[in-house]
Each structure stands twice: as structure tokens, then as C-alpha cells.
C-alpha atoms as a PDB file:
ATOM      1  CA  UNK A   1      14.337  18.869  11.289  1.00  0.00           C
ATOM      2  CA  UNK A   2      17.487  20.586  10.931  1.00  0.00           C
ATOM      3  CA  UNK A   3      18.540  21.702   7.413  1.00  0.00           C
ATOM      4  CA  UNK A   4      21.947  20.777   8.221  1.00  0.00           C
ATOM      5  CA  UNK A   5      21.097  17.321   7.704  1.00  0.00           C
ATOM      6  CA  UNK A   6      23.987  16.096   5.377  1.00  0.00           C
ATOM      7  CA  UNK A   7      22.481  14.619   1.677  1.00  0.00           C
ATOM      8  CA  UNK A   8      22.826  11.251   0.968  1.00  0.00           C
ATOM      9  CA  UNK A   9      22.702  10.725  -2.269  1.00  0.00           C
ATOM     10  CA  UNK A  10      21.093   7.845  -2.958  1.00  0.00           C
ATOM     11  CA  UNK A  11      20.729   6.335  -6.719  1.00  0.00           C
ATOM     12  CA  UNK A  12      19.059   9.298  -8.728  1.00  0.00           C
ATOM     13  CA  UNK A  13      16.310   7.526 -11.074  1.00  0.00           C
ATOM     14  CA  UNK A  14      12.424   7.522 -11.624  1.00  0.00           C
ATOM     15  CA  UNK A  15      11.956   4.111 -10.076  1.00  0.00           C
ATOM     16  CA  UNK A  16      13.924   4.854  -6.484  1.00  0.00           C
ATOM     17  CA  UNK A  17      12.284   8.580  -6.757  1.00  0.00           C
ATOM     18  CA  UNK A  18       8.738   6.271  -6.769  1.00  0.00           C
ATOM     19  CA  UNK A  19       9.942   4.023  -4.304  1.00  0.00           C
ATOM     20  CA  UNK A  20      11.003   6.863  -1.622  1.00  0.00           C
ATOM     21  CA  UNK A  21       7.927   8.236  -2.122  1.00  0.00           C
ATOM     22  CA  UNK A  22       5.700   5.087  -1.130  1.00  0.00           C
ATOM     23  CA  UNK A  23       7.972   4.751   1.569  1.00  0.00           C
ATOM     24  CA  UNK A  24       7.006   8.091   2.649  1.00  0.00           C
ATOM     25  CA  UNK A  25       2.814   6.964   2.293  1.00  0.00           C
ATOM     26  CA  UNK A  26       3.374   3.611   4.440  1.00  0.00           C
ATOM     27  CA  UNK A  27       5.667   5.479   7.026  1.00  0.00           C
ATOM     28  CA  UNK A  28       2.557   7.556   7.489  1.00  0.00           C
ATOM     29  CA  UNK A  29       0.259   4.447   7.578  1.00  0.00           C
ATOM     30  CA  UNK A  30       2.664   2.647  10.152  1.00  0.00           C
ATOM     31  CA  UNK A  31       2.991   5.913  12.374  1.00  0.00           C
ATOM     32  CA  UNK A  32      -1.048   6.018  12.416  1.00  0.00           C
ATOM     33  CA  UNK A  33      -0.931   2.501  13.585  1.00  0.00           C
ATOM     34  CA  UNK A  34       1.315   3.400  15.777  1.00  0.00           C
ATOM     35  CA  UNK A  35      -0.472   5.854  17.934  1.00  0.00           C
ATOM     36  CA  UNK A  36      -3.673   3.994  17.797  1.00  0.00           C
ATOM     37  CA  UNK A  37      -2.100   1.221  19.397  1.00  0.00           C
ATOM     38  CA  UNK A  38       0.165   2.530  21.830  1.00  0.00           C
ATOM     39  CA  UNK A  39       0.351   6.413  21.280  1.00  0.00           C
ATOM     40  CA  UNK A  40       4.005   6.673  20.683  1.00  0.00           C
ATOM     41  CA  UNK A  41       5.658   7.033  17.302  1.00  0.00           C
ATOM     42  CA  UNK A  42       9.728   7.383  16.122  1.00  0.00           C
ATOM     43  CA  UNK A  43      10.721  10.287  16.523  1.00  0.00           C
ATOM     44  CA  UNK A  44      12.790  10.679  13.383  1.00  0.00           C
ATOM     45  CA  UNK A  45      10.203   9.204  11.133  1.00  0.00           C
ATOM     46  CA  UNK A  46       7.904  11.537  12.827  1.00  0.00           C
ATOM     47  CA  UNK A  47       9.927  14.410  12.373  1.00  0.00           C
ATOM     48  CA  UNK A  48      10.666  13.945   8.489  1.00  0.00           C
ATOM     49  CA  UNK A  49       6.830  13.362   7.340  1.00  0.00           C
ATOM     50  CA  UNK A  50       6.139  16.364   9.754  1.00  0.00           C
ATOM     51  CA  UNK A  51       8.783  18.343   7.804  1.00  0.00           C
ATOM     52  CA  UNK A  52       8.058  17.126   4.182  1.00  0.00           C
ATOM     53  CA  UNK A  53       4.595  18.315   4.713  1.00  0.00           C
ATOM     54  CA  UNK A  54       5.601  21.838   6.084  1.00  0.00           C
ATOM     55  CA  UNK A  55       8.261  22.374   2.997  1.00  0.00           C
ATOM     56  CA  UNK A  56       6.232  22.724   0.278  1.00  0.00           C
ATOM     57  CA  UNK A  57       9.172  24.044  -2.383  1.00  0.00           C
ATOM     58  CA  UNK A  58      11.842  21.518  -1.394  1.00  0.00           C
ATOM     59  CA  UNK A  59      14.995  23.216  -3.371  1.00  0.00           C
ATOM     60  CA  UNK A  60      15.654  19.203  -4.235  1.00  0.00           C
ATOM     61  CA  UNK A  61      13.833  15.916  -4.291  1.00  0.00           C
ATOM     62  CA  UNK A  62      16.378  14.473  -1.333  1.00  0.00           C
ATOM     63  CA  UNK A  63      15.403  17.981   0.697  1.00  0.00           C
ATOM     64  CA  UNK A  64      11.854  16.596   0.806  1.00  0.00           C
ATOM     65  CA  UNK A  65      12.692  13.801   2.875  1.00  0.00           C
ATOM     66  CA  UNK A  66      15.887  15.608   5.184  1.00  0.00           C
ATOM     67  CA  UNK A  67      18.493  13.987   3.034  1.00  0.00           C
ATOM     68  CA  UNK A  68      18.771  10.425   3.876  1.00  0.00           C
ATOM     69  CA  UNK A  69      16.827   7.363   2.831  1.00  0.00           C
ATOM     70  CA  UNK A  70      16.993   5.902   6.179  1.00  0.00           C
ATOM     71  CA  UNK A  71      14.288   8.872   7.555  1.00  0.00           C
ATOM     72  CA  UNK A  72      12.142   6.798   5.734  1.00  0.00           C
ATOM     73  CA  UNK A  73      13.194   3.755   7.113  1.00  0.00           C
ATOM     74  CA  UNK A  74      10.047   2.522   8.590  1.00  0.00           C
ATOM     75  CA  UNK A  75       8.379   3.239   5.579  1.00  0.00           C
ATOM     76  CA  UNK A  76      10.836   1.461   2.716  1.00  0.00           C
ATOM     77  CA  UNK A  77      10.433  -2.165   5.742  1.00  0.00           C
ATOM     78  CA  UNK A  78       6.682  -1.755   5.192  1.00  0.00           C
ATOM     79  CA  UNK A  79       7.417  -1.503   1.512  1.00  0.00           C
ATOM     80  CA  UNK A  80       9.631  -4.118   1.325  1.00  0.00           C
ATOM     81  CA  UNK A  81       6.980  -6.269   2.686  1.00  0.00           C
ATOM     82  CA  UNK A  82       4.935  -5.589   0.312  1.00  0.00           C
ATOM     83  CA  UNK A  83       6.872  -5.472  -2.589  1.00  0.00           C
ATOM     84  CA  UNK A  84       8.237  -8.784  -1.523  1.00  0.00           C
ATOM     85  CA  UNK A  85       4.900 -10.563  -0.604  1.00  0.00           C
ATOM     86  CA  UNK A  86       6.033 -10.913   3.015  1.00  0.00           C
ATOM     87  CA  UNK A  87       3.605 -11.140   5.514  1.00  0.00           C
ATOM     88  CA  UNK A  88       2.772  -6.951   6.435  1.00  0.00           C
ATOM     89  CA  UNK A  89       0.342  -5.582   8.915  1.00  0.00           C
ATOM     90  CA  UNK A  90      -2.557  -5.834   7.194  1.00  0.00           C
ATOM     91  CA  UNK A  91      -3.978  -2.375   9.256  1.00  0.00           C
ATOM     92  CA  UNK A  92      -0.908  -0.361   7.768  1.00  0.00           C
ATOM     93  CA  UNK A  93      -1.449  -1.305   4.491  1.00  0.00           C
ATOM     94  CA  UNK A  94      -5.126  -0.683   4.547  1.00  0.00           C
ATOM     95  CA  UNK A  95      -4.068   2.712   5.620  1.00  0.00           C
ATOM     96  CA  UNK A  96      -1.610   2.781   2.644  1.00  0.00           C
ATOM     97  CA  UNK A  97      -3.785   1.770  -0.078  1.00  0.00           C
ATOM     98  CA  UNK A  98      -6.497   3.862   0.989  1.00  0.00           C
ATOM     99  CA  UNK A  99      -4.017   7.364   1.297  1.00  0.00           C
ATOM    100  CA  UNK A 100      -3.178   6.469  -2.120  1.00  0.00           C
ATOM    101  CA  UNK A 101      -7.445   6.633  -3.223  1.00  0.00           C
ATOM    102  CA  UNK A 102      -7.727   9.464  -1.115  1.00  0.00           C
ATOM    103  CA  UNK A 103      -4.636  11.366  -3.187  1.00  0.00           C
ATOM    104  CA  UNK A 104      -6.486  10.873  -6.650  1.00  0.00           C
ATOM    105  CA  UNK A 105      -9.880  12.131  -4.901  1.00  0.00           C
ATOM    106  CA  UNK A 106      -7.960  14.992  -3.891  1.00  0.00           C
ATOM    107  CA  UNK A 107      -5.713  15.560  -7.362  1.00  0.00           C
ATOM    108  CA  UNK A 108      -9.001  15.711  -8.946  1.00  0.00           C
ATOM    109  CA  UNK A 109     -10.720  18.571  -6.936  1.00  0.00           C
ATOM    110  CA  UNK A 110      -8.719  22.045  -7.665  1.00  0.00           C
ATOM    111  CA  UNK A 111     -11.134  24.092  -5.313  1.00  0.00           C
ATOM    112  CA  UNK A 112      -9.971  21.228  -2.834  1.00  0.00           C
ATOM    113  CA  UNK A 113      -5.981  21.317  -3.304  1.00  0.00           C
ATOM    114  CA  UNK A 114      -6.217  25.459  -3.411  1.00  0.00           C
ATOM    115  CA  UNK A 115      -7.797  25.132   0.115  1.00  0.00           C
ATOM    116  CA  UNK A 116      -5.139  22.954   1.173  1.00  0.00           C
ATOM    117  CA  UNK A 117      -2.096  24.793  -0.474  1.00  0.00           C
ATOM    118  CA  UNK A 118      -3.491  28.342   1.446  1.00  0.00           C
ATOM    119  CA  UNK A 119      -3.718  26.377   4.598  1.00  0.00           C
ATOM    120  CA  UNK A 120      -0.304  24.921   4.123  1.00  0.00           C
ATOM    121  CA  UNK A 121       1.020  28.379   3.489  1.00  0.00           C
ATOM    122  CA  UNK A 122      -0.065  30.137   6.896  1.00  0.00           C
ATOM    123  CA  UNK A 123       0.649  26.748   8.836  1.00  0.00           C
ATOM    124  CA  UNK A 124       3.960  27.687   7.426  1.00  0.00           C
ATOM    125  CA  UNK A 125       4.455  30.777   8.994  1.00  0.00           C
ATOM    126  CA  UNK A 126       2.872  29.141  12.331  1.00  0.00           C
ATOM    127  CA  UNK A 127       5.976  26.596  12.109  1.00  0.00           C
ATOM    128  CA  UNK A 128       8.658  29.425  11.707  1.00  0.00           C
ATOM    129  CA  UNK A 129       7.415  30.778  14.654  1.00  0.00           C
ATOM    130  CA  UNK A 130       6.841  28.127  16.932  1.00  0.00           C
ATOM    131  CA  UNK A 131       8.933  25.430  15.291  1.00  0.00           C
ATOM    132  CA  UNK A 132       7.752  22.458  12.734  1.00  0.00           C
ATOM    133  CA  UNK A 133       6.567  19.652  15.491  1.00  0.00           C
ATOM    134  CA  UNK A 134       5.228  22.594  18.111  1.00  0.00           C
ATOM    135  CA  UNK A 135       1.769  21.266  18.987  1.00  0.00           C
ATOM    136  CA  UNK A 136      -0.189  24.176  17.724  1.00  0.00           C
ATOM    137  CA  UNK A 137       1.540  23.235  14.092  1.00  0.00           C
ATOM    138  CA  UNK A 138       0.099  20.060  14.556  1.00  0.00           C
ATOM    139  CA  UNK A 139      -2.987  21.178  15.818  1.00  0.00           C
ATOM    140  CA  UNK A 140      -3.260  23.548  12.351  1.00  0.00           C
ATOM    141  CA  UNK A 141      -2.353  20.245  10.397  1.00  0.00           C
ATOM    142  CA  UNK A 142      -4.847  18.487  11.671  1.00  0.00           C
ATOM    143  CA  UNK A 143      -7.178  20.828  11.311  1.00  0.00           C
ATOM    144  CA  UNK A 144      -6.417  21.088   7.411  1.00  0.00           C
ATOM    145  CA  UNK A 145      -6.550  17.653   7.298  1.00  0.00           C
ATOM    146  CA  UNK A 146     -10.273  17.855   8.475  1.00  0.00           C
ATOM    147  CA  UNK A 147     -11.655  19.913   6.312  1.00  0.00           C
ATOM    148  CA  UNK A 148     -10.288  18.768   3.087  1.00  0.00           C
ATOM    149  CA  UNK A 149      -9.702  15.081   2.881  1.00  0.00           C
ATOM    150  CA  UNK A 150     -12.218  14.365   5.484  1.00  0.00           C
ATOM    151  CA  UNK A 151     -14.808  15.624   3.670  1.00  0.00           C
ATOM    152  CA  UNK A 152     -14.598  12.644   0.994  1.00  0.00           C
ATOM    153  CA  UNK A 153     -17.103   9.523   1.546  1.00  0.00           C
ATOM    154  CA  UNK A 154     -14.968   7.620   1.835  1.00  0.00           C
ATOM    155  CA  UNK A 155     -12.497   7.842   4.291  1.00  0.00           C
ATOM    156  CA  UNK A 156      -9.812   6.222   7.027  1.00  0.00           C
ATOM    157  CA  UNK A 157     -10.984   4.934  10.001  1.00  0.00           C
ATOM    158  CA  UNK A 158      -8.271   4.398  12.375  1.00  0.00           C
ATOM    159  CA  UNK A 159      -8.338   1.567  14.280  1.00  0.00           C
ATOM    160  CA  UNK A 160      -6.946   1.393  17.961  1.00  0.00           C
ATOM    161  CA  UNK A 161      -7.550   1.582  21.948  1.00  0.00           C
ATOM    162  CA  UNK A 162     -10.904   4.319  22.021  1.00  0.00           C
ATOM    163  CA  UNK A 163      -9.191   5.483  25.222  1.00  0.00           C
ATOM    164  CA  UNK A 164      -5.708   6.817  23.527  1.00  0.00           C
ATOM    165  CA  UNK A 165      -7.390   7.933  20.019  1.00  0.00           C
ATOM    166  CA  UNK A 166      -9.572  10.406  22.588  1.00  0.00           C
ATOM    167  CA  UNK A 167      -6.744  11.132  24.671  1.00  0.00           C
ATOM    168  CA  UNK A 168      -5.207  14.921  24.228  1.00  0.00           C
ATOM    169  CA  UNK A 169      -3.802  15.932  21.010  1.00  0.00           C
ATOM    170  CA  UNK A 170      -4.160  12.604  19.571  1.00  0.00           C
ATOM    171  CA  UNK A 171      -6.814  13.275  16.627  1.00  0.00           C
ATOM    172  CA  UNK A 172      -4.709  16.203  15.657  1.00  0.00           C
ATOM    173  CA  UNK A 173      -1.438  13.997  15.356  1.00  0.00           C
ATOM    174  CA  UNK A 174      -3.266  11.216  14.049  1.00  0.00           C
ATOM    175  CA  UNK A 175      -4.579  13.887  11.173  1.00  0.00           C
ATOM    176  CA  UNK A 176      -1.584  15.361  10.432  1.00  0.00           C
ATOM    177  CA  UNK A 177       0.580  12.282   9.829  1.00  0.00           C
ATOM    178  CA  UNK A 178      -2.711  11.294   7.683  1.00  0.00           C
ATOM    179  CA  UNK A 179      -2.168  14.834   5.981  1.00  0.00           C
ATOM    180  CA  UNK A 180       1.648  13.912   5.637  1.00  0.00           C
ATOM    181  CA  UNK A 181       0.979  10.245   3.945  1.00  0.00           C
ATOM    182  CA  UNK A 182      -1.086  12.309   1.233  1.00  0.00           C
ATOM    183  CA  UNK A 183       1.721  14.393   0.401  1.00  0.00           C
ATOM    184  CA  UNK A 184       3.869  11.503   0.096  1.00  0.00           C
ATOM    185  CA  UNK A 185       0.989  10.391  -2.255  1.00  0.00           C
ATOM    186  CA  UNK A 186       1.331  13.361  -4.083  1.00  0.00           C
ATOM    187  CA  UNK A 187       4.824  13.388  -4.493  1.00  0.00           C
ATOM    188  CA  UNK A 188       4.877   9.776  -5.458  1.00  0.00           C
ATOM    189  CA  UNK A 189       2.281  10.607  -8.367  1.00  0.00           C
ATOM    190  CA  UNK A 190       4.553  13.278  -9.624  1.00  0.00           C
ATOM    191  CA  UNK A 191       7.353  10.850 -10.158  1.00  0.00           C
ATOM    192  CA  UNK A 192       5.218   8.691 -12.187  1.00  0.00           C
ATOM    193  CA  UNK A 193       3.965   6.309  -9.312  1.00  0.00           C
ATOM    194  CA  UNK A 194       0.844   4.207 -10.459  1.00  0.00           C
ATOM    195  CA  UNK A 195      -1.370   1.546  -8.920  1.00  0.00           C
ATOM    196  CA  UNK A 196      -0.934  -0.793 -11.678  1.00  0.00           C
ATOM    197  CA  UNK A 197       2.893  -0.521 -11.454  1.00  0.00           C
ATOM    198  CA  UNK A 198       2.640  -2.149  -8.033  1.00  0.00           C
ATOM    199  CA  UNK A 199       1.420  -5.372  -9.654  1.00  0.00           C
ATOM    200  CA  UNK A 200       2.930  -5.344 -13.260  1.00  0.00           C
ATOM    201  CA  UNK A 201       6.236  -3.194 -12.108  1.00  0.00           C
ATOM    202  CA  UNK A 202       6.951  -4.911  -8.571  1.00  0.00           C
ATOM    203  CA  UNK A 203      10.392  -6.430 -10.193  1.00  0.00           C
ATOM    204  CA  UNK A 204      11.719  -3.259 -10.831  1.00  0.00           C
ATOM    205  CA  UNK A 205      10.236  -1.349  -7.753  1.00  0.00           C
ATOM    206  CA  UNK A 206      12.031  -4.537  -5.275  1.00  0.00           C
ATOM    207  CA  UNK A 207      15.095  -3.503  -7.191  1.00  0.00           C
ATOM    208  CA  UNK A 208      15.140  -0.065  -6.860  1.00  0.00           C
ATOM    209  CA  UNK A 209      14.248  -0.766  -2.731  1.00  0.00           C
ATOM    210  CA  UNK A 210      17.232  -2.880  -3.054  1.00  0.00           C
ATOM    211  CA  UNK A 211      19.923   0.017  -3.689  1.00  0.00           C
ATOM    212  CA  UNK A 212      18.266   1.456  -0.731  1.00  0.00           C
ATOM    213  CA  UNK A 213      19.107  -1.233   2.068  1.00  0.00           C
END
């Protein structure tokens, strides 16, 4: 993703910080679902989860996401959905749900999270070189995805056609957009994001989603 994306500044508070961030987990979920099923995903929305998980030190919260709300576009429909008790794939928002488990799992196992920063770091340099979507980026995200937050009990089991979910390449992307969803996780944790809001705070998170559209 270019850096040269212009910021949008959209409305600067805790709640719409929360919201882009669970836009960010479900726009990971929907991607997964999408390459299960038909082994294509947007590009942009591929390109900005692929970037937020490569930029570790964002120099500001909009950086994170390239800049502009609608990156996460796919993500803040899914959310919308839910937030408005619309009818939602119920696939994507298994995959959701569960990224947001697999985050706490993973917030609560330092030896765990130091693996993944170190990992992060030299997939860095590997994306500098070769550039950010390059398959042997997403090859080394997969990879880190494998041997940290695969290694919980319980887990995400993707659900598609066998013959495209064994085809080339696709475990690694499927991984790394599941590596990207927990980042969004992560992020949305930092900002205060908490299951229970999502059933005692939905008012306030459908208005915040609001300023978005």
C-alpha cells in the first residue's frame, strides 16, 4: 500500500477507534470466506489488512489502516450487520468471534506474542525487499501464523471447496489474513474494545459506524 495514501480523517473518538478496529477483525473473517469459497479476495481490503499487519509502529492510528475508512469497507458492512441485527453470514462471523477468543489466548501468553513480534520483525525486512503482498511475505505470514496461534486447542477451521483450500499458496493466504484479523483484534483491545460492549454498548458502537457511512 502506498504511503501516499491521503488521511481521511474520520471522527477521532474511543468508540469509532473500536469500531475501525472490528471492522478490521470481520474484513479478515469475510476475506477467509472469501477464498474458501471462490479463492479470490478485494484487492484493496486485501492490501490494507496485509499492510496493517506488516507496520507494526503505525506513526498514527489512521496509518494503521492506509488512511481511509473505506479500506475497511468490507469489514464496517459485516459490522453493520451485526451491530444492526441484520441477517450476516453466519461463517464470517464465526470466524469473527472466534479471532476475537483467539486474541485474548494470545494477549495472555508473553513467550507467545515475543515469538510473534520477532517473526513480525524479519517478515519486515522480507517485505522491504520484496514488497508487502510478494508471495514469499505471505508465505512468512503464514508461517507465523502456524506456529503461534495454531498451536491453541482451539482453533479456526475454515470452511470451503477442499479443492481451492489445497490449491497453491492458499493455506499461506488463508493464514496470513487469519494473522491480520488478530492484529485487528489486538488493536481493537487497545482502544478499549470488549465482548460485553457488543451486547450492552451496541447503541453507541451503531452510532459511531454511522459517522462512518
Amino acid at each position: 500500500m502506498s504511503t501516499s495514501t491521503p488521511i481521511h480523517r474520520a471522527p477521532d473518538s474511543p468508540t469509532v477507534r473500536q469500531v475501525l478496529a472490528l471492522a478490521g477483525v470481520f474484513q479478515a473473517a469475510s476475506l477467509v470466506d472469501d477464498l474458501a469459497r471462490n479463492g479470490q479476495v478485494d484487492p484493496r481490503a486485501w492490501d490494507t489488512l496485509i499492510h496493517a499487519t506488516l507496520d507494526t509502529s503505525p506513526e498514527s492510528f489512521e496509518a494503521i489502516y492506509g488512511g481511509h475508512p473505506n479500506n475497511l469497507r468490507r469489514g464496517l458492512d459485516v459490522l453493520d450487520a451485526v451491530l444492526g441485527r441484520r441477517q450476516a453470514n453466519p461463517v464470517v462471523m464465526r470466524y469473527g468471534f472466534t479471532l476475537l477468543m483467539l486474541m485474548n489466548k494470545l494477549r495472555n501468553d508473553t513467550a507467545m506474542m515475543d515469538a510473534l513480534g520477532r517473526d513480525l520483525a524479519r517478515i519486515q525486512g522480507q517485505a522491504e525487499h520484496f514488497g508487502e503482498t510478494h508471495e514469499n511475505v505471505i508465505a512468512s505470514l503464514g508461517e507465523a501464523y502456524q506456529k503461534t496461534i495454531s498451536t491453541f486447542k482451539a482453533r479456526i477451521v475454515v470452511q470451503g471447496d477442499p479443492s481451492l483450500l489445497q490449491s497453491r499458496m492458499m493455506p499461506e493466504r488463508v493464514r496470513a489474513i487469519l494473522l491480520a484479523g488478530i492484529r485487528f483484534a489486538l488493536l481493537w483491545h487497545q482502544q478499549g474494545g470488549r465482548r460485553w460492549k457488543l451486547v450492552f454498548q451496541r447503541g453507541a458502537l451503531k452510532k459511531a459506524l454511522d459517522t462512518l457511512n
